[in-house]
N, C-alpha and C. Protein backbone atom coordinates (compact mmCIF):
# COMPACT_ATOMS: atom_id res chain seq x y z
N UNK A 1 54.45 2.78 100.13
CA UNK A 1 53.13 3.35 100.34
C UNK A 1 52.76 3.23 101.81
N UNK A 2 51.58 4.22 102.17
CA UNK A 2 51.31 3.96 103.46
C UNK A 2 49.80 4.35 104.07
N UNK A 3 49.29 3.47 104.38
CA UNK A 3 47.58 3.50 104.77
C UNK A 3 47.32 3.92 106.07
N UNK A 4 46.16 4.82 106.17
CA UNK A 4 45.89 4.96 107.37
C UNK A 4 44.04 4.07 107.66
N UNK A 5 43.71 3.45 108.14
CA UNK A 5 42.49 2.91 108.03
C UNK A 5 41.11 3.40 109.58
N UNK A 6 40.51 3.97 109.15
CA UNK A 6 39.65 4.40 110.45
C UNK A 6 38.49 3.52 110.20
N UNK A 7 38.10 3.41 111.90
CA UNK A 7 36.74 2.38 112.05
C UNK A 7 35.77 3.06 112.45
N UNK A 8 34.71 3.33 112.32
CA UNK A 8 33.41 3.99 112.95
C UNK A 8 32.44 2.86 113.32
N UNK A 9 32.02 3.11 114.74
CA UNK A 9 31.05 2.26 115.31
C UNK A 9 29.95 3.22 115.70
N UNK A 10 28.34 2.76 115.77
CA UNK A 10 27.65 3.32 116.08
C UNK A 10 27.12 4.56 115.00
N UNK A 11 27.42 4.54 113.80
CA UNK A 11 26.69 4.84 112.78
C UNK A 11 25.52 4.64 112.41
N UNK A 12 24.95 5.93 112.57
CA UNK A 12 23.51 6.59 113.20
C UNK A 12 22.76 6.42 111.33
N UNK A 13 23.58 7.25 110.22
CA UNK A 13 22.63 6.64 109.22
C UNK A 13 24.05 6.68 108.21
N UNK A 14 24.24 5.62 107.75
CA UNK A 14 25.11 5.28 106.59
C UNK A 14 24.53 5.93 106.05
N UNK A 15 23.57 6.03 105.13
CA UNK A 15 23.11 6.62 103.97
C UNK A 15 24.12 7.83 103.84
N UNK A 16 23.40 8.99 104.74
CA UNK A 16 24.01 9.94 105.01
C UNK A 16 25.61 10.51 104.88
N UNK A 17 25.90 9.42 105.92
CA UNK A 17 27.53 9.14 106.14
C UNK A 17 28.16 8.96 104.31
N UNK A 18 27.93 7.97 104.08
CA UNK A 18 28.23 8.29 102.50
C UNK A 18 28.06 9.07 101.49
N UNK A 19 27.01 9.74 101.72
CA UNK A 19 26.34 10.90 101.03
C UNK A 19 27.51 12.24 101.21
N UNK A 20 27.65 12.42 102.42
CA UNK A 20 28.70 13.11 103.00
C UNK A 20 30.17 13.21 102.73
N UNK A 21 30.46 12.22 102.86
CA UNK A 21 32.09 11.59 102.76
C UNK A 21 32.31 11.56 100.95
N UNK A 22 31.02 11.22 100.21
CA UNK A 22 31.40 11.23 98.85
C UNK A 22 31.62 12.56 98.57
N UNK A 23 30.50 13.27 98.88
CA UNK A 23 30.36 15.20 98.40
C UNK A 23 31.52 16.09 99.40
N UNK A 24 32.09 15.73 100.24
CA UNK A 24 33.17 16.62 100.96
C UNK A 24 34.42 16.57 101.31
N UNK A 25 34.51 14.77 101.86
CA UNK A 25 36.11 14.76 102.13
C UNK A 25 36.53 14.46 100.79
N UNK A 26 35.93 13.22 100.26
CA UNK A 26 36.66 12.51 99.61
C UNK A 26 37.39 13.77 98.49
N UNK A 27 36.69 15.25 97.77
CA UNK A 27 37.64 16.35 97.42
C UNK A 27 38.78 16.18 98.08
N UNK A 28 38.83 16.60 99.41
CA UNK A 28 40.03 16.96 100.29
C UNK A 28 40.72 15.72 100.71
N UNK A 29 40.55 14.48 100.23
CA UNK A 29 41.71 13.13 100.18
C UNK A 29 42.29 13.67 98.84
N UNK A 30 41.79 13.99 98.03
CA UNK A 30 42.56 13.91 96.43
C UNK A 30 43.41 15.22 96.69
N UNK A 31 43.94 16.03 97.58
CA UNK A 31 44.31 17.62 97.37
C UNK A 31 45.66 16.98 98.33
N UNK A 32 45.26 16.07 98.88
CA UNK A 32 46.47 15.27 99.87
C UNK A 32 47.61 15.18 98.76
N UNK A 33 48.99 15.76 99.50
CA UNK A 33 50.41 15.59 98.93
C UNK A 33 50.44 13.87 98.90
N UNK A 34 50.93 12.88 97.61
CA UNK A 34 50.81 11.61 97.51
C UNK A 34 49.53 10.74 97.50
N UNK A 35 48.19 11.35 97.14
CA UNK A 35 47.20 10.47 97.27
C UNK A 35 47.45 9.69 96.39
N UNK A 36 47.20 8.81 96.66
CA UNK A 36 46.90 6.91 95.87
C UNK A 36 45.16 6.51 95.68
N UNK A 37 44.61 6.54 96.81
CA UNK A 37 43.33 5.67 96.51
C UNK A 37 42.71 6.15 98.08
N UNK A 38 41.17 6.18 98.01
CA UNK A 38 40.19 6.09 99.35
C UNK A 38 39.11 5.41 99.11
N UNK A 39 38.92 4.74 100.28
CA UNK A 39 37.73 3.64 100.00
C UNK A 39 36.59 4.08 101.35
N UNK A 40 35.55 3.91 101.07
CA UNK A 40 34.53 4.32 102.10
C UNK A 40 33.48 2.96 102.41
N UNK A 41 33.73 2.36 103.23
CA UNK A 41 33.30 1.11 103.23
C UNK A 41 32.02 0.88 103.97
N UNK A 42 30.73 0.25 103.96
CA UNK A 42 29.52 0.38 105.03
C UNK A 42 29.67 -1.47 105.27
N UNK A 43 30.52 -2.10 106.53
CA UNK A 43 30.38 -2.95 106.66
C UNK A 43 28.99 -3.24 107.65
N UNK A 44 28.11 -2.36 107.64
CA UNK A 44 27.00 -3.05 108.31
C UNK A 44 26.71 -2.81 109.73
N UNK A 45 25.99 -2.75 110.15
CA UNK A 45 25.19 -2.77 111.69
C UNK A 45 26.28 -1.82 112.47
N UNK A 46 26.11 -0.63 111.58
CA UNK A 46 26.08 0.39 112.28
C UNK A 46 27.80 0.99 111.88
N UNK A 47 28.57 0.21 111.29
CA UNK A 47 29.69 0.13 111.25
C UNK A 47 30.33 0.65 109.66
N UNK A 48 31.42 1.46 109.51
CA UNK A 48 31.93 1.92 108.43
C UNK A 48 33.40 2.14 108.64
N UNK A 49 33.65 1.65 107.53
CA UNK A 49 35.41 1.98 108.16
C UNK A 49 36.45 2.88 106.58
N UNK A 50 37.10 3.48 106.49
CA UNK A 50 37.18 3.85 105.44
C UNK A 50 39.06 3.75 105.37
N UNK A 51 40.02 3.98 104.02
CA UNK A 51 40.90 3.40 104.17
C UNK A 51 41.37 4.47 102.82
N UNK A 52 42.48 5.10 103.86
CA UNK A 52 43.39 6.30 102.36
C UNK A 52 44.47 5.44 102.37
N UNK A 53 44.92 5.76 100.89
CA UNK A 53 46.19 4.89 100.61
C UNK A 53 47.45 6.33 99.90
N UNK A 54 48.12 6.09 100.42
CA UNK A 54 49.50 7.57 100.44
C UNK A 54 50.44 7.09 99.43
N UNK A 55 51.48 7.69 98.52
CA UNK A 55 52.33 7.48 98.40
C UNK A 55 53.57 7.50 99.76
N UNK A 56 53.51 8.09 100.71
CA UNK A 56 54.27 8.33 102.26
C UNK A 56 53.53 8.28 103.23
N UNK A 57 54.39 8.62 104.23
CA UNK A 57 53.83 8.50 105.25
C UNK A 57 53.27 9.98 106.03
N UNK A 58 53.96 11.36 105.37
CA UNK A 58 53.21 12.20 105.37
C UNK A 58 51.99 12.48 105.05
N UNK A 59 51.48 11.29 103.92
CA UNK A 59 50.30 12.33 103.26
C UNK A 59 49.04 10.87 104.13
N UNK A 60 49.57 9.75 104.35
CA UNK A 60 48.80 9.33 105.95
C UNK A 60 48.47 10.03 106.96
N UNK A 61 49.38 10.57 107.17
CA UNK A 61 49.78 11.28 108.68
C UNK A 61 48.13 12.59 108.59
N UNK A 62 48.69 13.31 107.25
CA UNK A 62 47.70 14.19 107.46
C UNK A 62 46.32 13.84 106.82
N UNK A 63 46.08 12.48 106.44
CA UNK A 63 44.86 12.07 106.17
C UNK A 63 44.23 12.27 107.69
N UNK A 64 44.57 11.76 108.66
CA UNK A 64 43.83 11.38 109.85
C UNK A 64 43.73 12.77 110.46
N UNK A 65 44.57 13.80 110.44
CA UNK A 65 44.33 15.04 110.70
C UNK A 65 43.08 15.41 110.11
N UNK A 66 43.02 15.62 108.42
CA UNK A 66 41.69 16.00 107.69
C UNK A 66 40.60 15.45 108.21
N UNK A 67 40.95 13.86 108.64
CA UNK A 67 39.83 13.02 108.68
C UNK A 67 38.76 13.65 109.94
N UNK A 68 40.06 13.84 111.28
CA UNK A 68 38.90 13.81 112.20
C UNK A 68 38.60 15.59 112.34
N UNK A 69 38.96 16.55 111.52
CA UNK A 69 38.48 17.31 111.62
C UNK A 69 37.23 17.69 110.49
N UNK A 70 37.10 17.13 109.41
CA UNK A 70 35.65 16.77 108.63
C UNK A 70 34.59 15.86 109.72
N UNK A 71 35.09 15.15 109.97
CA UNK A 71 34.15 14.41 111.01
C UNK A 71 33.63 15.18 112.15
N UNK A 72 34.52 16.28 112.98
CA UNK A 72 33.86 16.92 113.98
C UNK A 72 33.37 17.90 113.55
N UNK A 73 33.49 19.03 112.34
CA UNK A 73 32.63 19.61 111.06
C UNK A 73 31.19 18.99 111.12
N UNK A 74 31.60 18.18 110.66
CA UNK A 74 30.29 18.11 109.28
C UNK A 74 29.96 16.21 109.76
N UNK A 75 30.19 15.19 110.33
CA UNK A 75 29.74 14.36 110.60
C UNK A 75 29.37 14.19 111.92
N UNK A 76 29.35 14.51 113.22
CA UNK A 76 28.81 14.72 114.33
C UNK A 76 27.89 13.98 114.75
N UNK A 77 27.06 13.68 113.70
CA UNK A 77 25.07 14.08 114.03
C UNK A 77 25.60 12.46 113.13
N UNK A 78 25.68 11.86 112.31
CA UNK A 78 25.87 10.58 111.82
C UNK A 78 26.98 9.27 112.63
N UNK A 79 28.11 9.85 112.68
CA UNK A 79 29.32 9.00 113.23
C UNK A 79 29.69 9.89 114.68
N UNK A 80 28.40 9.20 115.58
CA UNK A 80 28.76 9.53 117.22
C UNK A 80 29.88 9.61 118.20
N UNK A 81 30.57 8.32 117.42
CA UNK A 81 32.01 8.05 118.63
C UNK A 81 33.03 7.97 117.23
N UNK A 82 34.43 8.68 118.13
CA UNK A 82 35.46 9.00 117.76
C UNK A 82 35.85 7.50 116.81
N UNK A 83 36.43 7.29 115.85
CA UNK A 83 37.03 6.00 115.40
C UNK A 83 37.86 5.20 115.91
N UNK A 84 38.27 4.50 115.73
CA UNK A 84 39.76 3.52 115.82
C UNK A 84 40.37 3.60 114.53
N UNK A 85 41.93 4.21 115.00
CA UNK A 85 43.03 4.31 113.68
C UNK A 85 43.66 3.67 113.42
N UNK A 86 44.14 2.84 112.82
CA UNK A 86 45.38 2.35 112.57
C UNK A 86 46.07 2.68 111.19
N UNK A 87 47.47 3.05 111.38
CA UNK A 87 48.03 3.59 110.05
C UNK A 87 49.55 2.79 110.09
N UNK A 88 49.78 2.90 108.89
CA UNK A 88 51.19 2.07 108.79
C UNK A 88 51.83 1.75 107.38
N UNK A 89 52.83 1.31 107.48
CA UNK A 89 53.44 1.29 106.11
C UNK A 89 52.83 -0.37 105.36
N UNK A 90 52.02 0.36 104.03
CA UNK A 90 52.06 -1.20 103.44
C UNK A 90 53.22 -2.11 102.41
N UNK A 91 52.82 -3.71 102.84
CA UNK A 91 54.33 -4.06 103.43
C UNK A 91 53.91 -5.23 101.89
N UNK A 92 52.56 -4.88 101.67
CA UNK A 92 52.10 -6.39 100.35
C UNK A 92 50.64 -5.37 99.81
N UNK A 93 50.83 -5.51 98.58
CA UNK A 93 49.62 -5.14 97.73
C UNK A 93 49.73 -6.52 96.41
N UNK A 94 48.10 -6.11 96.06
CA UNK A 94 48.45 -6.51 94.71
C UNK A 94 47.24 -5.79 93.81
């Protein structure tokens, strides 16, 4: 399996941001070749980080493609600055 995990700082209104991400991407994570799982997380003060889980490393690869082009779409005006990515093969689940 393989995760790609993005960080958003400076999140203008969670509410929103979730409101969003539930009604638009999260469709277009499930249409992903190998989806497994997406999590949309509001860790707080301003901060959200969200986390697709792939059967490969293709269907990672083009999570972060979808990702930051829904985000320059349709999140703009909520999630100001670009994220931090990190993606990679997972190596332990349970």
């Amino acid at each position: 399996m393989y995760a790609a995990v993005r960080r958003y700082e400076g999140v203008t209104d969670p509410a929103e941001a979730a409101r969003l991400v539930n009604e638009g991407f999260v469709p277009l994570m499930r249409q992903v070749s190998g989806f497994v799982a997406y999590y949309w997380i509001d860790a707080g003060d301003g901060v959200m980080v969200s986390t697709s889980v792939f059967q490969d490393r293709a269907g990672a690869e083009e999570s972060v493609v979808r990702a930051a082009d829904f985000v320059r779409d349709n999140l703009t005006s909520v999630l100001p600055h670009p994220p931090e990515v990190t993606a990679g093969e997972v190596v332990a689940s349970a």
